[in-house]
N, C-alpha and C. Protein backbone atom coordinates (compact mmCIF):
# COMPACT_ATOMS: atom_id res chain seq x y z
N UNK A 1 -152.13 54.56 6.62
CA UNK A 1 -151.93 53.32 5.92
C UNK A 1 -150.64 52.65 6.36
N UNK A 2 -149.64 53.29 6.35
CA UNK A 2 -148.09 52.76 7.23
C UNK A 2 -148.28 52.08 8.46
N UNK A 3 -149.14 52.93 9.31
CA UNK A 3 -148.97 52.34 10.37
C UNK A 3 -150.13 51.07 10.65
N UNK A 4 -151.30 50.61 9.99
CA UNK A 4 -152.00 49.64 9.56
C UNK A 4 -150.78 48.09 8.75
N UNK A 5 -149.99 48.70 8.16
CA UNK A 5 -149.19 47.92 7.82
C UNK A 5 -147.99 47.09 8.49
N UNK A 6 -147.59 48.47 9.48
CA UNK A 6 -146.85 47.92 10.15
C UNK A 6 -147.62 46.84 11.55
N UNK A 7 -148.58 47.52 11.62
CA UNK A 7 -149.02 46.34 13.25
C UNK A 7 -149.57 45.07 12.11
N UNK A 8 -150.15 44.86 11.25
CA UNK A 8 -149.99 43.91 10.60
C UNK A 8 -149.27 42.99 10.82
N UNK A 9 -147.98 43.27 10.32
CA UNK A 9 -146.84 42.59 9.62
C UNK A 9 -146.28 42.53 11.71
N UNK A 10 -146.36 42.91 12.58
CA UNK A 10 -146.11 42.63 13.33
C UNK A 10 -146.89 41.64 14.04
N UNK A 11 -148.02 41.36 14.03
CA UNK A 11 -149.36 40.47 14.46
C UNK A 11 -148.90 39.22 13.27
N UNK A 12 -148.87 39.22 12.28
CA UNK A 12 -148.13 38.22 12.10
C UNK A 12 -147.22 37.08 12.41
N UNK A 13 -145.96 38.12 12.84
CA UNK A 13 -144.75 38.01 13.44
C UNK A 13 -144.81 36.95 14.44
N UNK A 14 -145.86 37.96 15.38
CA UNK A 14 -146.38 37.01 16.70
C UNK A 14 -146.84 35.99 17.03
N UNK A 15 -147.80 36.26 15.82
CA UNK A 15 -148.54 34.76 15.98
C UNK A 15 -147.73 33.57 15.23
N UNK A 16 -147.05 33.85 14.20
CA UNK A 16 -145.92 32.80 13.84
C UNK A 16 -144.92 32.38 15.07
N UNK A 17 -144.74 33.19 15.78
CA UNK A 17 -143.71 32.70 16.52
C UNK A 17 -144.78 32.01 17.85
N UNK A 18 -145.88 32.26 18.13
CA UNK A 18 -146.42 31.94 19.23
C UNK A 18 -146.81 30.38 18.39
N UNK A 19 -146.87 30.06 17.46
CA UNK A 19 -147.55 28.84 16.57
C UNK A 19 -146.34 28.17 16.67
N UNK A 20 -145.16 28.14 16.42
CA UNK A 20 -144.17 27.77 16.50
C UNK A 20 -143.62 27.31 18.22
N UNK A 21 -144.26 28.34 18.64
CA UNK A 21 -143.68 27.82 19.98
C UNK A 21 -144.74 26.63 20.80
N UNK A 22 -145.58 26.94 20.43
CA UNK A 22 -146.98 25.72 20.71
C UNK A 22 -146.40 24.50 19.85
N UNK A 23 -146.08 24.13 18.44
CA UNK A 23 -145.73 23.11 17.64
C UNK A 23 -144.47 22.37 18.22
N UNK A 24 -143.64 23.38 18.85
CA UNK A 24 -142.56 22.62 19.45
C UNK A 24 -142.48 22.22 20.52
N UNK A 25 -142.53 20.94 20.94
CA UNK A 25 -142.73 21.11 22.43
C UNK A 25 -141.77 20.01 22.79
N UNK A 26 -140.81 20.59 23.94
CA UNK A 26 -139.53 19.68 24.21
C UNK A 26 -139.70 18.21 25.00
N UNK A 27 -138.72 17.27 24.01
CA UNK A 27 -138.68 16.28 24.63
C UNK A 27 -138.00 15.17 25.43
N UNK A 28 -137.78 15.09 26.04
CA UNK A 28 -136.63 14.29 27.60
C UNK A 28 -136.68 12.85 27.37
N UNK A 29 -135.76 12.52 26.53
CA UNK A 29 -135.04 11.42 26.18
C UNK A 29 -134.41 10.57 27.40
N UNK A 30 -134.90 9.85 27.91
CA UNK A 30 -134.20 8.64 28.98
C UNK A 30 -133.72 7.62 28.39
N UNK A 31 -132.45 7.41 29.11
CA UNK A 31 -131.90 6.10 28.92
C UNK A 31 -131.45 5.63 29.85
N UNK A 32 -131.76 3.83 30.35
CA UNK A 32 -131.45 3.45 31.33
C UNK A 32 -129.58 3.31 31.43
N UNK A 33 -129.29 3.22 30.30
CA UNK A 33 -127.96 2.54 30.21
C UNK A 33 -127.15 3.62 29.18
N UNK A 34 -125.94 4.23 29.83
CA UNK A 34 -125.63 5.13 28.97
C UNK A 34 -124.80 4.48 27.78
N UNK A 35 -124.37 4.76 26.22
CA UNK A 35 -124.36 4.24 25.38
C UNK A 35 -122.13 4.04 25.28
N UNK A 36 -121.71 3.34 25.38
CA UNK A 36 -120.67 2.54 24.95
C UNK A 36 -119.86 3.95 23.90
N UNK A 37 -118.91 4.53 24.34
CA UNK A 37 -118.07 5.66 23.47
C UNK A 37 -117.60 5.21 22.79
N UNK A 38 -117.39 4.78 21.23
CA UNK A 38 -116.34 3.92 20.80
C UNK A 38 -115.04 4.17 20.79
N UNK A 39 -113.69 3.55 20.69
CA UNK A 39 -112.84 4.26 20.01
C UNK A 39 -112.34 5.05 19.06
N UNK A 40 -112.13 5.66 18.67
CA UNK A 40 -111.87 6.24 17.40
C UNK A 40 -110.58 5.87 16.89
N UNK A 41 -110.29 5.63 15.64
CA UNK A 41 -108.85 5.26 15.08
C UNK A 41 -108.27 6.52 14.32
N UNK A 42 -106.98 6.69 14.11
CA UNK A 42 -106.24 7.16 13.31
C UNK A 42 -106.07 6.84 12.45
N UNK A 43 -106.41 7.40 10.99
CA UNK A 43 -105.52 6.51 9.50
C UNK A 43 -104.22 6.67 9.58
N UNK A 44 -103.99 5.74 9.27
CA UNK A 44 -102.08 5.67 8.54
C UNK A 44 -102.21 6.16 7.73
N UNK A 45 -101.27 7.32 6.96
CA UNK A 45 -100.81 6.66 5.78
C UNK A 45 -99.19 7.74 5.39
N UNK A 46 -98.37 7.67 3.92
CA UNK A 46 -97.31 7.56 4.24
C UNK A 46 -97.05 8.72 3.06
N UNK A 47 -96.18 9.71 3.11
CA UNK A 47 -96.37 9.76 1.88
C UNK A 47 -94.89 10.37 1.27
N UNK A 48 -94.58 9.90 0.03
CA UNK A 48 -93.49 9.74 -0.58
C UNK A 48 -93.46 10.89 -1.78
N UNK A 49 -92.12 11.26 -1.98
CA UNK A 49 -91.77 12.47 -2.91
C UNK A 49 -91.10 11.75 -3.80
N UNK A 50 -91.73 11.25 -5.40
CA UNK A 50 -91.82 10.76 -6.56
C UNK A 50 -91.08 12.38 -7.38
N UNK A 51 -89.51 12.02 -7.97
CA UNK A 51 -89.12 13.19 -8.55
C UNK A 51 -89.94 13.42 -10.32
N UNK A 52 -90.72 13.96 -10.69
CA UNK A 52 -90.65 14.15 -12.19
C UNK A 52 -90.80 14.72 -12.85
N UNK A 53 -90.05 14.55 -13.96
CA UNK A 53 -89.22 16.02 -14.49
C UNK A 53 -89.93 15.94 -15.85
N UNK A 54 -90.04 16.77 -16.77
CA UNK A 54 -90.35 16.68 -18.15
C UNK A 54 -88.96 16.30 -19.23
N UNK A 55 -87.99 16.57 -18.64
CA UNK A 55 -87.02 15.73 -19.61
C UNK A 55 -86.90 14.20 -18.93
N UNK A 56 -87.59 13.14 -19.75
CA UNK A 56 -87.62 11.64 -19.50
C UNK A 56 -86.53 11.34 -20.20
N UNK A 57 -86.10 9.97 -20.06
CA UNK A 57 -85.43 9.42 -20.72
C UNK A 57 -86.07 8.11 -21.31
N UNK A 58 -85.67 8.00 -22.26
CA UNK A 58 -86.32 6.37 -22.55
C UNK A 58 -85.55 5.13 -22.32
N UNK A 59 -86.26 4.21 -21.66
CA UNK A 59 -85.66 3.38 -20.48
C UNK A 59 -84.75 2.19 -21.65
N UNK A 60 -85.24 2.40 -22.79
CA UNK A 60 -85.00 1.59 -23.93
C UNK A 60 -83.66 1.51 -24.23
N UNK A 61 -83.69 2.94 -24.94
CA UNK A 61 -83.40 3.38 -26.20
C UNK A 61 -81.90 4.64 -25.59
N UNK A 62 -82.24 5.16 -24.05
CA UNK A 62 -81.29 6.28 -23.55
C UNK A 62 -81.32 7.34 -24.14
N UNK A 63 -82.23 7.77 -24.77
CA UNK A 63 -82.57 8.47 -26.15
C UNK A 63 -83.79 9.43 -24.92
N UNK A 64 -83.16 11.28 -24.90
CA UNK A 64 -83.82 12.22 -23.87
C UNK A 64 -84.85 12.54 -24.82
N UNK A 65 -86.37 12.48 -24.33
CA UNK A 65 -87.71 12.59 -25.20
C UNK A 65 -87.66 14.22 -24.77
């Protein structure tokens, strides 16, 4: 019984992959004119060290929250 199972599951195998290889079949893309590379850009950007502390002050009053 094992070995019924195993050529099975191997005949399977095969024929999935032989079905697969029939379904795929490669294709050769021409182009007369090859296609324009664009540039690529760099972002800017900048970045700044904002100090803040948990003792605020109040901009009011001078009074430490």
């Amino acid at each position: 019984m094992w070995k019924i199972s195993k050529s099975f599951s191997l005949l399977i195998i095969v024929l999935l992959a032989i079905s697969i290889l029939i379904m795929a079949k490669p294709v050769f893309a021409q182009m007369s004119t090859p296609l324009p590379i664009p540039n690529l850009s760099v972002p800017e950007f900048s970045v700044e060290f904002i100090k803040a502390s948990y003792n605020t002050t109040n901009p009011y009053t001078g009074v430490l929250q």
